[in-house]
Every structure is written in structure tokens, then in C-alpha cells.
N, C-alpha and C. Protein backbone atom coordinates (compact mmCIF):
# COMPACT_ATOMS: atom_id res chain seq x y z
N UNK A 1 155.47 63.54 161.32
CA UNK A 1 155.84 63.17 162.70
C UNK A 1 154.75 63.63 163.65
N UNK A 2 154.22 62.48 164.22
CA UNK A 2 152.95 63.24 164.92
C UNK A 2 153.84 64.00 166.42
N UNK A 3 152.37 64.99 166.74
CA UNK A 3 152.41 66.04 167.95
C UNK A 3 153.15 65.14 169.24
N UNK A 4 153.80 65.60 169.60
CA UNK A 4 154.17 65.10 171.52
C UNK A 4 154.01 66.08 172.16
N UNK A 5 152.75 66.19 173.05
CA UNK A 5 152.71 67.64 174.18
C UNK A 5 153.94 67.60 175.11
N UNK A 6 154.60 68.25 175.37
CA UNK A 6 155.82 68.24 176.17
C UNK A 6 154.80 69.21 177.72
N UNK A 7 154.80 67.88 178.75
CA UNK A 7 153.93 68.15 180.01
C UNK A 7 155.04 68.87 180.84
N UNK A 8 156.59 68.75 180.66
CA UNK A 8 157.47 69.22 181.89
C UNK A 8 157.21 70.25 182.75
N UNK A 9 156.74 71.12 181.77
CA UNK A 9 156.95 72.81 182.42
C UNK A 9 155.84 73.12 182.99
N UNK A 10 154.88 72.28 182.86
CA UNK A 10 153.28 72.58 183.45
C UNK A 10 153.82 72.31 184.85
N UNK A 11 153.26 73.38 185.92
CA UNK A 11 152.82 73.33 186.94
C UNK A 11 152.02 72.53 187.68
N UNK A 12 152.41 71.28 188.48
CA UNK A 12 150.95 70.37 188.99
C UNK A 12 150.36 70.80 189.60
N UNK A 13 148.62 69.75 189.95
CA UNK A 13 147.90 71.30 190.21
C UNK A 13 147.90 70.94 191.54
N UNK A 14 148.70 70.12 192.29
CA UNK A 14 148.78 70.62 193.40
C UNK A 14 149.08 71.97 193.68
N UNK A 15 150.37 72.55 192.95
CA UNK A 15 150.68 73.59 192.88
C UNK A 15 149.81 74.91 192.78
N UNK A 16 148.99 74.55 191.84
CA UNK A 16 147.89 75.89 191.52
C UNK A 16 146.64 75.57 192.45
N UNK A 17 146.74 74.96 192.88
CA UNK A 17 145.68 74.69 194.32
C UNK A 17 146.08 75.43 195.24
N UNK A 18 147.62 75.38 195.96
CA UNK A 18 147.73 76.24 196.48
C UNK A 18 147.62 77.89 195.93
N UNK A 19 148.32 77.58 195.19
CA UNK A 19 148.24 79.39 194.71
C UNK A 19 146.69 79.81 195.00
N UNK A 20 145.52 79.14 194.27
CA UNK A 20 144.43 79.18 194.55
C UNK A 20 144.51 79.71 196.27
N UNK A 21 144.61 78.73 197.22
CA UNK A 21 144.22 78.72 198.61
C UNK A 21 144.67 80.30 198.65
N UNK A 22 146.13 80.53 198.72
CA UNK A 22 146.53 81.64 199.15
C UNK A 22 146.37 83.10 198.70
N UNK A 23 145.74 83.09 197.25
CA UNK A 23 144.75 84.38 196.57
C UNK A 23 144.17 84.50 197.65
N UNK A 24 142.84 83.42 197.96
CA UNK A 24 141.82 83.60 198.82
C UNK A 24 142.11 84.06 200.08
N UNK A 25 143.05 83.88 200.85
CA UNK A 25 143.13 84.35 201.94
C UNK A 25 144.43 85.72 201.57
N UNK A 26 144.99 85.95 201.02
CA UNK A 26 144.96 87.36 200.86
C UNK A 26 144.05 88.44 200.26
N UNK A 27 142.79 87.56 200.06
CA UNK A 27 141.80 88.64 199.45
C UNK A 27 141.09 88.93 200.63
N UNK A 28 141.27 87.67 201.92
CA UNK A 28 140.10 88.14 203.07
C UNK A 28 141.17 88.79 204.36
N UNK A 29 142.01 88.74 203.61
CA UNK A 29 143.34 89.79 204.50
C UNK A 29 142.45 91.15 204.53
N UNK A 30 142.46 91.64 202.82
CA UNK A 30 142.15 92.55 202.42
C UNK A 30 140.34 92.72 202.69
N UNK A 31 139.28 92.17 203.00
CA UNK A 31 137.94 92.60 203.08
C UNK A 31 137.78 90.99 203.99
N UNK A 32 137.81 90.99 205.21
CA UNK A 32 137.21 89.44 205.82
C UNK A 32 136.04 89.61 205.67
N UNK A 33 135.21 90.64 206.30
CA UNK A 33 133.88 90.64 206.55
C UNK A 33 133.07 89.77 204.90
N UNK A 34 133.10 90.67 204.01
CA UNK A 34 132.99 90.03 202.77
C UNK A 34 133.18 88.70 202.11
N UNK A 35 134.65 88.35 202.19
CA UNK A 35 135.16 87.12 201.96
C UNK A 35 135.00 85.77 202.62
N UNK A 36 134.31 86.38 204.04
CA UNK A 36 133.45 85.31 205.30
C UNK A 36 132.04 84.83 204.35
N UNK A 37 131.38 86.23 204.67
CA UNK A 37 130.13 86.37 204.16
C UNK A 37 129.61 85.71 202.80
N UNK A 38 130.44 85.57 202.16
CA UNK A 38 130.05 84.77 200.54
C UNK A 38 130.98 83.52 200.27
N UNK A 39 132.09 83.54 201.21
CA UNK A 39 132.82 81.85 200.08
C UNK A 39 132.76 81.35 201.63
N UNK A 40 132.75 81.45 203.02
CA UNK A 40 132.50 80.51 203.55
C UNK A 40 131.83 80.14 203.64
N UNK A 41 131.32 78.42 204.31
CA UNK A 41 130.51 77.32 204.08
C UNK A 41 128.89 77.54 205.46
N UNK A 42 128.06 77.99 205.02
CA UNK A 42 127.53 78.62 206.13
C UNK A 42 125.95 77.37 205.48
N UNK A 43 125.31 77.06 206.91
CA UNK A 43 124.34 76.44 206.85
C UNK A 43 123.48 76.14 206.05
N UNK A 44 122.55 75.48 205.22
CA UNK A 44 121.69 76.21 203.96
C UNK A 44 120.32 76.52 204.61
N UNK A 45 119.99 76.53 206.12
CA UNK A 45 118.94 77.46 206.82
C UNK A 45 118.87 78.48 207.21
N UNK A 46 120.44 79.49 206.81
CA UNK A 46 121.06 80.16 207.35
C UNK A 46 120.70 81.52 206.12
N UNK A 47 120.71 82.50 206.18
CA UNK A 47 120.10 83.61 204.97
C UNK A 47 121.97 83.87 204.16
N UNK A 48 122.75 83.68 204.80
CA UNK A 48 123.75 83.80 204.09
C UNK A 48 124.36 82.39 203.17
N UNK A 49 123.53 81.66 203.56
CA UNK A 49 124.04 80.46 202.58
C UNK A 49 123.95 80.62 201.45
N UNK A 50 125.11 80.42 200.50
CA UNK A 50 124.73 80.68 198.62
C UNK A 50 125.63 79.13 198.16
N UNK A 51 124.96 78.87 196.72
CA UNK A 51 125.16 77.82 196.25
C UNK A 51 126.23 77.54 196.18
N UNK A 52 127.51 78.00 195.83
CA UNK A 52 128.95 78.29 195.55
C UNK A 52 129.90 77.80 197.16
N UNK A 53 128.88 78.29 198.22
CA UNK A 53 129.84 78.04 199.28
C UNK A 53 130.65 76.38 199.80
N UNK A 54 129.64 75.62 199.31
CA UNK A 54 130.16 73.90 199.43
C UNK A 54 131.59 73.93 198.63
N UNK A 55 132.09 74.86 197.45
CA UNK A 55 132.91 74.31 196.69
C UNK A 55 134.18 75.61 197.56
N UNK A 56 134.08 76.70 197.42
CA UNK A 56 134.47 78.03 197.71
C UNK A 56 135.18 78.02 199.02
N UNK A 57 134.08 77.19 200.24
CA UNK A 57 134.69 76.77 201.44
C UNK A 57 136.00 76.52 202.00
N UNK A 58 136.22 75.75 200.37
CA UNK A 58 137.59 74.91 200.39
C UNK A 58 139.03 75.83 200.38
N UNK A 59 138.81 76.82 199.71
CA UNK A 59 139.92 77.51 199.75
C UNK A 59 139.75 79.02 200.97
N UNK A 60 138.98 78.78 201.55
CA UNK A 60 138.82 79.68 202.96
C UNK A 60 139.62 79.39 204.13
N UNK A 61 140.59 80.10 204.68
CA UNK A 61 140.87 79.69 205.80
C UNK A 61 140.74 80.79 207.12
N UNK A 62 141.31 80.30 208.38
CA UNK A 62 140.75 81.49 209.44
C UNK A 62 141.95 82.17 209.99
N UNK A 63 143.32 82.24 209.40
CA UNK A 63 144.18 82.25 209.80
C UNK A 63 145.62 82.02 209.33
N UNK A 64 146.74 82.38 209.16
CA UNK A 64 147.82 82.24 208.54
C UNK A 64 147.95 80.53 209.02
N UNK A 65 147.98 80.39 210.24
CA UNK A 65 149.03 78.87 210.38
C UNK A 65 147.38 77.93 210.01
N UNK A 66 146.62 78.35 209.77
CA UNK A 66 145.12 77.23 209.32
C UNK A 66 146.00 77.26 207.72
N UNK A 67 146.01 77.73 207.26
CA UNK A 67 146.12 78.10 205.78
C UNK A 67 147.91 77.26 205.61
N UNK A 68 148.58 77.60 206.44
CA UNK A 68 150.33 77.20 206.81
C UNK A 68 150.17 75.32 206.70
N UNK A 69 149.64 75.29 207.49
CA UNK A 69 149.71 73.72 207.88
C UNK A 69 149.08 73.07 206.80
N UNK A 70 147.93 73.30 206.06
CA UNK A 70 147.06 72.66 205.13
C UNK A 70 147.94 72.87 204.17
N UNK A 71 148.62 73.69 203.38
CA UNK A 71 149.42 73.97 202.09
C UNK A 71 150.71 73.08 202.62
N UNK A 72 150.78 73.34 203.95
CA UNK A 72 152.53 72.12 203.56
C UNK A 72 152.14 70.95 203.68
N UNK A 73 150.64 70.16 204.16
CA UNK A 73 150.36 68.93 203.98
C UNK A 73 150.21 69.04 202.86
N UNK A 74 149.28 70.21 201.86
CA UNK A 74 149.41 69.41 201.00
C UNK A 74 149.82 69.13 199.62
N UNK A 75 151.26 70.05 200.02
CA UNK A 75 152.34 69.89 199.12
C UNK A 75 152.91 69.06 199.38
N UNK A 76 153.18 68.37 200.81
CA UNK A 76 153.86 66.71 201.07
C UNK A 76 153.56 66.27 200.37
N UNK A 77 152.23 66.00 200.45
CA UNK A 77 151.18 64.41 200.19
C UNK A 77 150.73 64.38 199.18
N UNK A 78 150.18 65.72 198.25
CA UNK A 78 149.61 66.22 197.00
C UNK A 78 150.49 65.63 195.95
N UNK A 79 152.11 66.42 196.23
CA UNK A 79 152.74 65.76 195.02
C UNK A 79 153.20 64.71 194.74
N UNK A 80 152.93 63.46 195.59
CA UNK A 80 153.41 62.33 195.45
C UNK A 80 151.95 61.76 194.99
N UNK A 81 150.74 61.88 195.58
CA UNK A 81 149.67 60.86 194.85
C UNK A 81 149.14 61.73 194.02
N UNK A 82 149.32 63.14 193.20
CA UNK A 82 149.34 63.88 192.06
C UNK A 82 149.87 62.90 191.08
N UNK A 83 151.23 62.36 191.31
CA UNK A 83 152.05 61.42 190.39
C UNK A 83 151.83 60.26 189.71
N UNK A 84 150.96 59.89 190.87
CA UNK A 84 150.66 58.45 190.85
C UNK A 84 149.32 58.46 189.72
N UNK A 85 148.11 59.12 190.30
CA UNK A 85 147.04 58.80 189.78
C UNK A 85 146.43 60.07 188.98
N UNK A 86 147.47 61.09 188.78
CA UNK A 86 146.78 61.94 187.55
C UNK A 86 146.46 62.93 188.09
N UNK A 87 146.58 63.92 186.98
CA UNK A 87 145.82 64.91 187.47
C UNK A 87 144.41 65.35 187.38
N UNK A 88 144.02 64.75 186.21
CA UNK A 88 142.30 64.49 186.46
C UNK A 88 141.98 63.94 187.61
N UNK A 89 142.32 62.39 188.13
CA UNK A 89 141.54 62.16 189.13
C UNK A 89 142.11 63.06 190.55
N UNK A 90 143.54 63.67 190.44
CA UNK A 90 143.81 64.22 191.69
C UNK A 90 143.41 65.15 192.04
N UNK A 91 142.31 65.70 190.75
CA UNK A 91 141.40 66.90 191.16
C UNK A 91 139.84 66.19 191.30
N UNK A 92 139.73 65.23 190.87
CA UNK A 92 138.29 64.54 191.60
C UNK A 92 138.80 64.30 193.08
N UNK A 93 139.60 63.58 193.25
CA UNK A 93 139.95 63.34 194.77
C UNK A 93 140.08 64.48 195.62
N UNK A 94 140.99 65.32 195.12
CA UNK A 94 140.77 67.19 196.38
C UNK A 94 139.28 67.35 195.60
N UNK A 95 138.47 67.45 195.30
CA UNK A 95 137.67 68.37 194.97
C UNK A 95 136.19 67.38 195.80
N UNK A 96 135.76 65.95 195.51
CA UNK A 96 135.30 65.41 196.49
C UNK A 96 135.45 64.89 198.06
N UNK A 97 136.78 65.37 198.28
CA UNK A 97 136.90 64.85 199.70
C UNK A 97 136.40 66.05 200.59
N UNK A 98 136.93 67.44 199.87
CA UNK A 98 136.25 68.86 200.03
C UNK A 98 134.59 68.46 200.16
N UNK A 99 133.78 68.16 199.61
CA UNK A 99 132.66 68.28 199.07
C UNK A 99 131.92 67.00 200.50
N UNK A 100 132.75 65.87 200.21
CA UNK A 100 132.44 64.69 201.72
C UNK A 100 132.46 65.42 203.30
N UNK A 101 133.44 66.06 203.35
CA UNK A 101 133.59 67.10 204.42
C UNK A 101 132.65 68.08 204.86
N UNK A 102 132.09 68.73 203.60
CA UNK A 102 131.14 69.94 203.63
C UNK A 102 129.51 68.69 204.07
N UNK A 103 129.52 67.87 203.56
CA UNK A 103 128.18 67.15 203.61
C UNK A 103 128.71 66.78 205.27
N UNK A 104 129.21 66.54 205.86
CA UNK A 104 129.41 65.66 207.30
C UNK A 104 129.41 66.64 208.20
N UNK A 105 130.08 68.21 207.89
CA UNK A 105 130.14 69.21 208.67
C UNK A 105 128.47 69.62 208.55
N UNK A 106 127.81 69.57 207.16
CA UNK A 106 126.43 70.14 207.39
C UNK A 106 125.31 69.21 208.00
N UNK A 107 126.33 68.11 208.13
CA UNK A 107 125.42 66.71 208.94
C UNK A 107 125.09 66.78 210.35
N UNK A 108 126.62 67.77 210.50
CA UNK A 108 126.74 67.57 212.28
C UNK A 108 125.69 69.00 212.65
N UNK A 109 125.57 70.07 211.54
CA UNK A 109 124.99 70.80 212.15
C UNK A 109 123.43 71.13 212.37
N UNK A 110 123.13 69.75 211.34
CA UNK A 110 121.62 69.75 211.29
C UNK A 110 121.10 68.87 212.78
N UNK A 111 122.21 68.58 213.36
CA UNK A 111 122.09 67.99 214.76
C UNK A 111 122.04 68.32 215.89
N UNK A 112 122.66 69.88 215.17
CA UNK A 112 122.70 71.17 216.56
C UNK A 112 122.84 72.68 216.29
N UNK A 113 121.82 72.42 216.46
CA UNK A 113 121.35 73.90 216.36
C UNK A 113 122.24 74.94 216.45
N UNK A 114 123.07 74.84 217.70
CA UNK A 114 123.57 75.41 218.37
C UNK A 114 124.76 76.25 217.37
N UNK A 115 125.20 75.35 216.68
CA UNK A 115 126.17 75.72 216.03
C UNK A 115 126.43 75.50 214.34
N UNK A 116 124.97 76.14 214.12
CA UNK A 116 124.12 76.29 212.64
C UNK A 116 124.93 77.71 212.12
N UNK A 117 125.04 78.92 212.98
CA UNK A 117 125.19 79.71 212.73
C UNK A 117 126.49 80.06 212.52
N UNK A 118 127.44 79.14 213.19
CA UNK A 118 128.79 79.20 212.61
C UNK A 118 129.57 79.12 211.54
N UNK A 119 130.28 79.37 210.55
CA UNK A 119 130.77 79.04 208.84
C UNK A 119 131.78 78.21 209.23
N UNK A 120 131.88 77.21 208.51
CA UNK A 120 132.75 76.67 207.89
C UNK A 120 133.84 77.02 207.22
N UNK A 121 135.29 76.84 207.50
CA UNK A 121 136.59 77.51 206.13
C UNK A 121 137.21 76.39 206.30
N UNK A 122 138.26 76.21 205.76
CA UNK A 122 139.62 75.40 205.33
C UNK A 122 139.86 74.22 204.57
N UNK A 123 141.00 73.75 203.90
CA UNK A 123 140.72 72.91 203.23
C UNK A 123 141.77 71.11 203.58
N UNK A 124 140.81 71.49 204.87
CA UNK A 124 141.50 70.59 205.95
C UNK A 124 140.66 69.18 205.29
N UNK A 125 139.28 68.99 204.90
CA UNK A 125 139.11 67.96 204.69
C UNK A 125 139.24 67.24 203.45
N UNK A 126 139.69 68.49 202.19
CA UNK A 126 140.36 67.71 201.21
C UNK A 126 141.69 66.95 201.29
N UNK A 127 142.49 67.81 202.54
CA UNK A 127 143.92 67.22 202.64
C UNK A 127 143.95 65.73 203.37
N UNK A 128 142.71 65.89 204.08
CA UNK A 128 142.40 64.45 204.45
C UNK A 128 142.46 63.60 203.84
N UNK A 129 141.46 63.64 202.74
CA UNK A 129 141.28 63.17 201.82
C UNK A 129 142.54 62.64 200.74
N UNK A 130 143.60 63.41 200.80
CA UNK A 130 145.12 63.07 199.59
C UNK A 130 145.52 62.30 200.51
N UNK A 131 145.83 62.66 202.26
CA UNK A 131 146.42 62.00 203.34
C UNK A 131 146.31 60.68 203.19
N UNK A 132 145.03 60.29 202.95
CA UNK A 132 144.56 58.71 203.04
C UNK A 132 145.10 58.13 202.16
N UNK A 133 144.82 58.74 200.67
CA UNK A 133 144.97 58.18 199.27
C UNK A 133 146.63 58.02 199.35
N UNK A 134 147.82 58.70 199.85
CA UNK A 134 149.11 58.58 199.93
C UNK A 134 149.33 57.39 201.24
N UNK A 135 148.98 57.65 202.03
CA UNK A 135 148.80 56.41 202.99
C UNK A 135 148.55 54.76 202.34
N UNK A 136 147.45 54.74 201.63
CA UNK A 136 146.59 53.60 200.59
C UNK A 136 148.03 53.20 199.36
N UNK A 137 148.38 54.50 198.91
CA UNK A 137 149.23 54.17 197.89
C UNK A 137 150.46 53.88 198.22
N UNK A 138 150.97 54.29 198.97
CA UNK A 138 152.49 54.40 199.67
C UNK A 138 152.31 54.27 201.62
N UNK A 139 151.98 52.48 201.78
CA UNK A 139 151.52 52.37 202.77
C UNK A 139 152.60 51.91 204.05
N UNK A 140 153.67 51.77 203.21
CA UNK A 140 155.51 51.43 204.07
C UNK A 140 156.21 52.82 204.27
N UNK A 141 155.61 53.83 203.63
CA UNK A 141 156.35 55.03 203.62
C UNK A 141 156.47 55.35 205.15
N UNK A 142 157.66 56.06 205.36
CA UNK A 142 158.08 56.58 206.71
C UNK A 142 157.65 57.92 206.80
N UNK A 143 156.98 58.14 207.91
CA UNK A 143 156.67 59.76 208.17
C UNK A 143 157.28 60.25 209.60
N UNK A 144 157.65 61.53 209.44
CA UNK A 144 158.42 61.39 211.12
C UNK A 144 157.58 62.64 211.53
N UNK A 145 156.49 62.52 212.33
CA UNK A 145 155.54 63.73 213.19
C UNK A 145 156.97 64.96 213.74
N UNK A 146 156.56 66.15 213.68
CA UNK A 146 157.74 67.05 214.38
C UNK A 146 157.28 67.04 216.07
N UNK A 147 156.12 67.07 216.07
CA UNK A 147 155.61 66.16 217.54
C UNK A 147 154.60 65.97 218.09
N UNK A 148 154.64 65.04 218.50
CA UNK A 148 156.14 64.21 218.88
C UNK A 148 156.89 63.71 218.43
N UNK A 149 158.49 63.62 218.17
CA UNK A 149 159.22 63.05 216.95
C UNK A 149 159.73 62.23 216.98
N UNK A 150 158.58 61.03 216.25
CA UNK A 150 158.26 59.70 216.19
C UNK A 150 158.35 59.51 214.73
N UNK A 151 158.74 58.17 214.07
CA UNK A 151 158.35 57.90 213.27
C UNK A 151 157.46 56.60 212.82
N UNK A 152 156.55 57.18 211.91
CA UNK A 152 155.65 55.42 211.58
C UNK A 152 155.25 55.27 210.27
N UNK A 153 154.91 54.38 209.73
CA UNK A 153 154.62 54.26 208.62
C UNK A 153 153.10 54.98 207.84
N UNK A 154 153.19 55.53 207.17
CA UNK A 154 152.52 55.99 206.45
C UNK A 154 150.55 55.59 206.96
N UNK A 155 150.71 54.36 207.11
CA UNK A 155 149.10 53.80 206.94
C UNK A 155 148.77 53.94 208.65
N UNK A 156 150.03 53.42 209.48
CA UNK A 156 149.60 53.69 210.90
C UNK A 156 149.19 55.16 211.00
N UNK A 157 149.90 56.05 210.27
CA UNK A 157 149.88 57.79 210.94
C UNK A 157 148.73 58.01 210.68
N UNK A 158 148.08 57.58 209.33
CA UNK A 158 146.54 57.90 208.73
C UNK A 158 145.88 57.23 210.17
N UNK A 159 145.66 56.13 210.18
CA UNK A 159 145.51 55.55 211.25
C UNK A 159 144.99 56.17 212.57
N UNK A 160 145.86 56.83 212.94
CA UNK A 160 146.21 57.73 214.68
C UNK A 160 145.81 58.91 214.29
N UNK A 161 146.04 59.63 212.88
CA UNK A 161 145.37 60.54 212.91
C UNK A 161 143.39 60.72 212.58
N UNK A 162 142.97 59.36 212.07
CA UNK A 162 141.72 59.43 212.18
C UNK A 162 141.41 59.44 213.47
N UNK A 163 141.96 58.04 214.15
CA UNK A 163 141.37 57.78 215.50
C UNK A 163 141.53 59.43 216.41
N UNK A 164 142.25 60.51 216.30
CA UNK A 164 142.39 61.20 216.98
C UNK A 164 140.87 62.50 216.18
N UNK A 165 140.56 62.28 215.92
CA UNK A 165 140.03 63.24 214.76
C UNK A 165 138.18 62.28 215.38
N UNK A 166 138.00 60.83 215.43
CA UNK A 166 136.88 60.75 216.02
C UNK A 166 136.73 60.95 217.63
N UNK A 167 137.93 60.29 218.25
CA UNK A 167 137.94 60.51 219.50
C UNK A 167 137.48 62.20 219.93
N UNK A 168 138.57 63.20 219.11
CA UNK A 168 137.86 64.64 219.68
C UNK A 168 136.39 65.43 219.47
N UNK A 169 135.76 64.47 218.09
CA UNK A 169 135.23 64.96 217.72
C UNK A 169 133.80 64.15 218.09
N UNK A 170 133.63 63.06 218.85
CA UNK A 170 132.49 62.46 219.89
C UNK A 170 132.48 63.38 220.93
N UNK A 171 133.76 63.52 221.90
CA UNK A 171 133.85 63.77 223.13
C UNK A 171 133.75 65.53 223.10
N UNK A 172 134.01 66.24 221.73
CA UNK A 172 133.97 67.75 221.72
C UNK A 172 135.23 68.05 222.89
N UNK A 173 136.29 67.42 222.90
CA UNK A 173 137.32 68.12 223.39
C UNK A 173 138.33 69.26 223.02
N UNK A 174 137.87 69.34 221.99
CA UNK A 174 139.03 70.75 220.99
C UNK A 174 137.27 71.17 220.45
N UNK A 175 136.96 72.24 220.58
CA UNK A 175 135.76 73.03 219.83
C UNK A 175 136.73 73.89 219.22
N UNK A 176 135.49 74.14 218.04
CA UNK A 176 135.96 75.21 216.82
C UNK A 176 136.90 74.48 215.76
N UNK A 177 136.76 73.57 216.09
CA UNK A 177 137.67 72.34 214.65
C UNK A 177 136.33 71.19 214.16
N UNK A 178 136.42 70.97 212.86
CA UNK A 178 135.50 70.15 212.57
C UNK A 178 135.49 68.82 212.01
N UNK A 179 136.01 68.26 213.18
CA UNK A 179 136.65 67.16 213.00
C UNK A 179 135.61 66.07 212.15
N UNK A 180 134.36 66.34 212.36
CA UNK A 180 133.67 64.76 211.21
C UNK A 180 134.06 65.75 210.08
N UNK A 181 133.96 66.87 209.45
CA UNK A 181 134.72 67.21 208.06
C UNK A 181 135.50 65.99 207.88
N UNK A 182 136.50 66.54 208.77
CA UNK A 182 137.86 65.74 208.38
C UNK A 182 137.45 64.59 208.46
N UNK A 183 136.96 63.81 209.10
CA UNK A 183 136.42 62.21 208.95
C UNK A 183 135.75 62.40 207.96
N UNK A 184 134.89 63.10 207.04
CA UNK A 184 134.44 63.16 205.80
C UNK A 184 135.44 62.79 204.50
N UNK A 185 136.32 64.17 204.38
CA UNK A 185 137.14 63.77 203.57
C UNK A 185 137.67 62.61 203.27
N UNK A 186 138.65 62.10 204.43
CA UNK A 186 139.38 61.14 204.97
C UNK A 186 138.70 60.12 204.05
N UNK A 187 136.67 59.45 204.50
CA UNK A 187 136.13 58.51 203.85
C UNK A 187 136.15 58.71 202.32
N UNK A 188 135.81 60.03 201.78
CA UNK A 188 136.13 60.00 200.57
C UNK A 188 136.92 59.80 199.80
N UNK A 189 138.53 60.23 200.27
CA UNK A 189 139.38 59.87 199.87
C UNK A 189 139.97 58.26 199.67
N UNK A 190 139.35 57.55 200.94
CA UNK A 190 139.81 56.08 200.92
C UNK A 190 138.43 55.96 199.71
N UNK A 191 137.63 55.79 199.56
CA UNK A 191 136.39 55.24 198.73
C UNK A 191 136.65 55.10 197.81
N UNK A 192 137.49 56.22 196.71
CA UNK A 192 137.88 56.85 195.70
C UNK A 192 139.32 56.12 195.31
N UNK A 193 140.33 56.10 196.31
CA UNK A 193 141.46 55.06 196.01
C UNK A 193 141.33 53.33 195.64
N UNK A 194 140.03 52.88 196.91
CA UNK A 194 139.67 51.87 196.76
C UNK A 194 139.00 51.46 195.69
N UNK A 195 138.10 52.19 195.08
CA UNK A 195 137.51 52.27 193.81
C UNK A 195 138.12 52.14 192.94
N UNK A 196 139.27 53.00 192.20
CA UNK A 196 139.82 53.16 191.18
C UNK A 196 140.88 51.72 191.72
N UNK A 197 141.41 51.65 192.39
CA UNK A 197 142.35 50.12 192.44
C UNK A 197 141.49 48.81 192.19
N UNK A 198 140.51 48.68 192.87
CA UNK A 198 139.57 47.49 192.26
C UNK A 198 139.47 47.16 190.82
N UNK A 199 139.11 49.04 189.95
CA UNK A 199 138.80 49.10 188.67
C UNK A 199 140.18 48.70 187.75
N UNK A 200 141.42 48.94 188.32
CA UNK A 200 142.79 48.77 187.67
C UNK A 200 142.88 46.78 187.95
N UNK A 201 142.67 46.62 189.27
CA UNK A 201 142.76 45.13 189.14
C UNK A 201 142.10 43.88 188.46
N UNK A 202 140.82 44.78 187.92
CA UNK A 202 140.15 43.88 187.42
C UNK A 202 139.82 43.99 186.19
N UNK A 203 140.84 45.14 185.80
CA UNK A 203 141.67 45.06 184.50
C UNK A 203 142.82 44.42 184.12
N UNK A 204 143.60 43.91 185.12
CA UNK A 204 144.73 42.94 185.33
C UNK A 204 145.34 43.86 185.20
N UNK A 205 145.81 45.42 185.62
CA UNK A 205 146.99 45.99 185.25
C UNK A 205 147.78 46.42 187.09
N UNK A 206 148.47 46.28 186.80
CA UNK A 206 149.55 46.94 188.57
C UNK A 206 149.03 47.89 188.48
N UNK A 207 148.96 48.77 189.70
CA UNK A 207 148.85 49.80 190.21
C UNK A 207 149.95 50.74 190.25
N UNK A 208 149.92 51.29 189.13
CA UNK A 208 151.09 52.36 189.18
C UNK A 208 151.08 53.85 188.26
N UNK A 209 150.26 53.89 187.56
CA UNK A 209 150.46 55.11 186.40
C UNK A 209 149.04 55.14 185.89
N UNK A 210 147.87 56.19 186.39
CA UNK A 210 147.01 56.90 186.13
C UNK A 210 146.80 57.26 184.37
């Protein structure tokens, strides 16, 4: 009788992503200076830049509700397109939309000087990144904002939340958020959905099971 791995009891890795996130920021509970200094995402003209920080970045945050808000997006959104398309690719998808983010944030800063010297934390532009891909996949889904408490469909909210994310981030009306990150991710994440659905359609198979 051949082997059947029995997958139930495994943990998805949305799940251990977070756990991941939240080690990290109880380790910079415990030493920030340190935990700044080596896993956040700091310039590569900068003497503290090390190779590790593009990936490391991701699980840095600056703050309980930075760290709050990113883990409940992306336990929303994680475990539903976790489902869909695997957990291999749902760790290419968080792990490049992270990585699209870090390239757009180090884009904006090779543009200004000004704010070379600042680090990078959170893993706001991978969640972008699932945001889209659940939007793409589940594009009728109802989402209800707490606020304003509205509800819209899934692809509009992606939608309003990009447009809000370039609008602040031309005009620099919210500083200290890095909003082309998040327009980073965001593109990666759609690139990556769009990609792999082309590759399923022109295999003739529906879109449904990774």
C-alpha cells in the first residue's frame, strides 16, 4: 500500500511567517539598537548595509500596531490564497513581493539623498503583495474596511488601496511610510498571479488547485 503524507496537522506557512515576524520583534523588544542595526533594510551606500538585510527587512517592524496590522492582514488574506496556490508558490509570492518592495524603496532612495540614511522595516510590502493575489483570485469577495465601514469588493479595495498608496506617496503627504515599497510589492504580487494563471490556461486547466 503505497505512503499517503497526511498534510492536516502541518501548520500553513502563513502561520510560521507570522511566528517568524513576531520572534523578530520580540528580539528587538529585547536589543533594538542591534536588531535595527543588522536585519533592517538600510541603503547599500550606507556602512551599515549587509547582504541579508533585503530578505531580513521583511520581518522587522517599528512598533507593536506596524507589526498588529501586517499579521492580521496577513492572516486574512495569507490563508485564503495560501489555499489556493500552494505553499511553494505562497512563499515565492511573500518572499518576492518583499524583495519588489525592497528594490522600489532602494529606488526611491537613490533619488534622495536625503533619506538614504533612514532603514527600512516591515512586511507591509509582502502583504501587498498576497492583498493583490487574493483580490486577482477572489475578485467578488466582500471586504468591509472598519473605516470607514464600507463595504466593496475585493478587486475595488486593492484598487483604492493602491490609488491611495501612489497618491501619498507622489505628493509625500504621510512621511515615514514607504509607500512605492508597497506599490512594489503590490506589482509583484499581480505579475506573479498573472503569470502563473496564463501558465494554468494555456494548459487548459481552471484555475483552482496549485
Amino acid at each position: 500500500m503505497p505512503y499517503i503524507q497526511d498534510n492536516r496537522r502541518q501548520l500553513p506557512i502563513t502561520v510560521h511567517l507570522i511566528i517568524i515576524n513576531v520572534i523578530f520583534f520580540l528580539a528587538t523588544m529585547v536589543n533594538e539598537g542591534f536588531m535595527m542595526k543588522n536585519f533592517a533594510l538600510f541603503y547599500p551606500a550606507t556602512p551599515w548595509f549587509k547582504l541579508w538585510q533585503p530578505l531580513s527587512y521583511m520581518f522587522m517592524h517599528g512598533g507593536f500596531w506596524h507589526l498588529f496590522f501586517n499579521m492580521y492582514s496577513l492572516y486574512i488574506f495569507g490563508m485564503a490564497v495560501e489555499r489556493i496556490i500552494g505553499q511553494k508558490r505562497f512563499l515565492i509570492l511573500y518572499f518576492l513581493s518583499g524583495l519588489g518592495a525592497a528594490a522600489a524603496q532602494l529606488g526611491v532612495q537613490a533619488m534622495d539623498s536625503a533619506i538614504q540614511m533612514v532603514p527600512t522595516v516591515g512586511a507591509s510590502g509582502c502583504v501587498y503583495g498576497v492583498i493583490v493575489a487574493f483580490a486577482m483570485i477572489f475578485p467578488e469577495a466582500k471586504l468591509t474596511l472598519i473605516f470607514p465601514p464600507v463595504t466593496l469588493s475585493a478587486k475595488w479595495m486593492a484598487v483604492i488601496f493602491i490609488g491611495i498608496e501612489l497618491f501619498t506617496g507622489v505628493t509625500g503627504t504621510q512621511a515615514g511610510v514607504a509607500h512605492f515599497a508597497h506599490l512594489g510589492g503590490a506589482l509583484i504580487g499581480f505579475i506573479l498571479i498573472w503569470w502563473w494563471y496564463k501558465r494554468r490556461k494555456k494548459n487548459n486547466n481552471s484555475y483552482v488547485h496549485y
